[in-house]
N, C-alpha and C. Protein backbone atom coordinates (compact mmCIF):
# COMPACT_ATOMS: atom_id res chain seq x y z
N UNK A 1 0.84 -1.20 0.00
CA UNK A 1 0.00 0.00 0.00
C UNK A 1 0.88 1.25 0.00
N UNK A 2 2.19 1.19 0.75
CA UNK A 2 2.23 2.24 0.74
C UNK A 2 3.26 2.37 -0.23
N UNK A 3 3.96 1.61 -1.01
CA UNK A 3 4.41 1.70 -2.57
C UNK A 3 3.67 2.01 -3.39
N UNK A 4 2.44 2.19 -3.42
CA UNK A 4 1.59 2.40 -4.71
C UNK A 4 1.10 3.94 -4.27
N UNK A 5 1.20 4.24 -3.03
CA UNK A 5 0.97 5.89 -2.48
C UNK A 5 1.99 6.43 -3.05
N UNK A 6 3.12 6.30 -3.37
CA UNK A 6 4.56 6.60 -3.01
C UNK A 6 4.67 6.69 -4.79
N UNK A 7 4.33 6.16 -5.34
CA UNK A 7 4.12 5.95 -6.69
C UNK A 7 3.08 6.81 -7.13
N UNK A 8 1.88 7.25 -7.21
CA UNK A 8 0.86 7.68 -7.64
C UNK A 8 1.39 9.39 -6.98
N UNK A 9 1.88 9.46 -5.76
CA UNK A 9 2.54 10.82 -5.58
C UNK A 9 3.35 11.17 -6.54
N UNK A 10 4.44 10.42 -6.54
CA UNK A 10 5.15 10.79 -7.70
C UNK A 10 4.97 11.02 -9.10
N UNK A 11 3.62 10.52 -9.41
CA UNK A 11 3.24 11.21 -10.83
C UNK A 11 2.43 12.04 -10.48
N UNK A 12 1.60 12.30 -9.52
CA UNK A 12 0.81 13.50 -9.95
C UNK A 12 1.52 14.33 -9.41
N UNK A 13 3.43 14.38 -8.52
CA UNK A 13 3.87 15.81 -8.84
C UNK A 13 4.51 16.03 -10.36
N UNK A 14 4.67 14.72 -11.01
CA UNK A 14 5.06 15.14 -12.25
C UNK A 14 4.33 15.76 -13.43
N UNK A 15 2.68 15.34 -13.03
CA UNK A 15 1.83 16.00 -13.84
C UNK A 15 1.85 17.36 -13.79
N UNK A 16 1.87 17.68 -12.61
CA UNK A 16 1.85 18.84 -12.24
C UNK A 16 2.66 19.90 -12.81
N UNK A 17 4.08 19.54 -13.06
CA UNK A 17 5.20 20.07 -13.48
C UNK A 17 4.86 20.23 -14.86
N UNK A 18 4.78 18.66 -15.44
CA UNK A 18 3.92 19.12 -16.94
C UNK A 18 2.82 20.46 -16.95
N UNK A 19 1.91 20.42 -16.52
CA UNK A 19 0.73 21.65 -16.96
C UNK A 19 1.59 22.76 -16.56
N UNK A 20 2.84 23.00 -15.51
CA UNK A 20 3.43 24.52 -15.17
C UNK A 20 4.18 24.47 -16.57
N UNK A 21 4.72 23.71 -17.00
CA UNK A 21 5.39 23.60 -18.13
C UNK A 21 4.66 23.93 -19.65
N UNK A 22 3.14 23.74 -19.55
CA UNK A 22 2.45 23.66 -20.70
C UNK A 22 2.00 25.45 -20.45
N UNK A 23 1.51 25.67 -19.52
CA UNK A 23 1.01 26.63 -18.94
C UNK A 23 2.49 27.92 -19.43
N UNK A 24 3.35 27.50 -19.21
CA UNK A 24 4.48 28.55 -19.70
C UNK A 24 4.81 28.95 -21.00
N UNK A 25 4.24 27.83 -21.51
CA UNK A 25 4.70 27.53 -23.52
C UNK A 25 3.95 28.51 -23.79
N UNK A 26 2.68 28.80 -23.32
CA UNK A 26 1.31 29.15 -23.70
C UNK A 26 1.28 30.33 -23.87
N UNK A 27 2.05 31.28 -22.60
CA UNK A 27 2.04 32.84 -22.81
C UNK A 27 3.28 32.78 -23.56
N UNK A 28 2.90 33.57 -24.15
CA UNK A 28 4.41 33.99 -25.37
C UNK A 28 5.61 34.89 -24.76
N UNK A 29 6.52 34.95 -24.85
CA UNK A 29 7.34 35.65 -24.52
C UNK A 29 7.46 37.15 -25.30
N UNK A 30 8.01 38.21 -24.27
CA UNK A 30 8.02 39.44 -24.68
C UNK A 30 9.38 39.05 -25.49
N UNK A 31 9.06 39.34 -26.61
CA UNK A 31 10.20 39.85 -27.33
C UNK A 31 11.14 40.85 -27.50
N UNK A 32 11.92 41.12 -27.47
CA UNK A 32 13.27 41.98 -26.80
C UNK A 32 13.49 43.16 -27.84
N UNK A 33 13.17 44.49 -27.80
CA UNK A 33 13.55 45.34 -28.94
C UNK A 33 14.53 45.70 -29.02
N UNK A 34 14.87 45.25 -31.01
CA UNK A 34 16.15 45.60 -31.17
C UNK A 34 16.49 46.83 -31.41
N UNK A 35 17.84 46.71 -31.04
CA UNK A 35 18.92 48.43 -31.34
C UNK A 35 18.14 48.63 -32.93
N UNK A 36 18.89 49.80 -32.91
CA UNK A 36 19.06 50.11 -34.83
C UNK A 36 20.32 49.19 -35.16
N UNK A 37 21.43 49.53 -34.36
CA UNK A 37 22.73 49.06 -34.97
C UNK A 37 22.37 47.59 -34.84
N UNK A 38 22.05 46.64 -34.21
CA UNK A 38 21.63 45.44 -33.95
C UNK A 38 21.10 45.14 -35.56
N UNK A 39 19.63 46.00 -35.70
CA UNK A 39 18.92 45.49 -36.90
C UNK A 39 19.62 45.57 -38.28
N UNK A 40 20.59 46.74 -38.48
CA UNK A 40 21.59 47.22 -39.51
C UNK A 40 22.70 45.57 -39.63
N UNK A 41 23.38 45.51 -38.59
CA UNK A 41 23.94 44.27 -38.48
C UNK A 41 22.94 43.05 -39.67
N UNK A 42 21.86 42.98 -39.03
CA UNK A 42 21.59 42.01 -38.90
C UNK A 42 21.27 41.75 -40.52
N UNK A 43 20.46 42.66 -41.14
CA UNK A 43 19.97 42.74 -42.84
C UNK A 43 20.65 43.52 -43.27
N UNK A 44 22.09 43.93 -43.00
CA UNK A 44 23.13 43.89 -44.25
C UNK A 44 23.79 42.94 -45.11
């Protein structure tokens, strides 16, 4: 009994980690504004 507690804990903290993980993908990241000289670099 108490191997199968010990077991079933351990995945639902891993589920858990999954959805913080899915949950993060989800909001997009701010994207970082570039310099001028950065953008010049970049499409010359």
């Amino acid at each position: 009994m108490f191997l199968t507690n010990l077991l079933l804990g351990c995945i639902v903290f891993i589920e858990i980690c999954n959805l913080v993980i899915r949950i993060v993908k989800i909001i997009p990241p701010d994207e970082p504004k570039l310099d001028e000289e950065i953008r010049m670099k970049m499409y010359s």
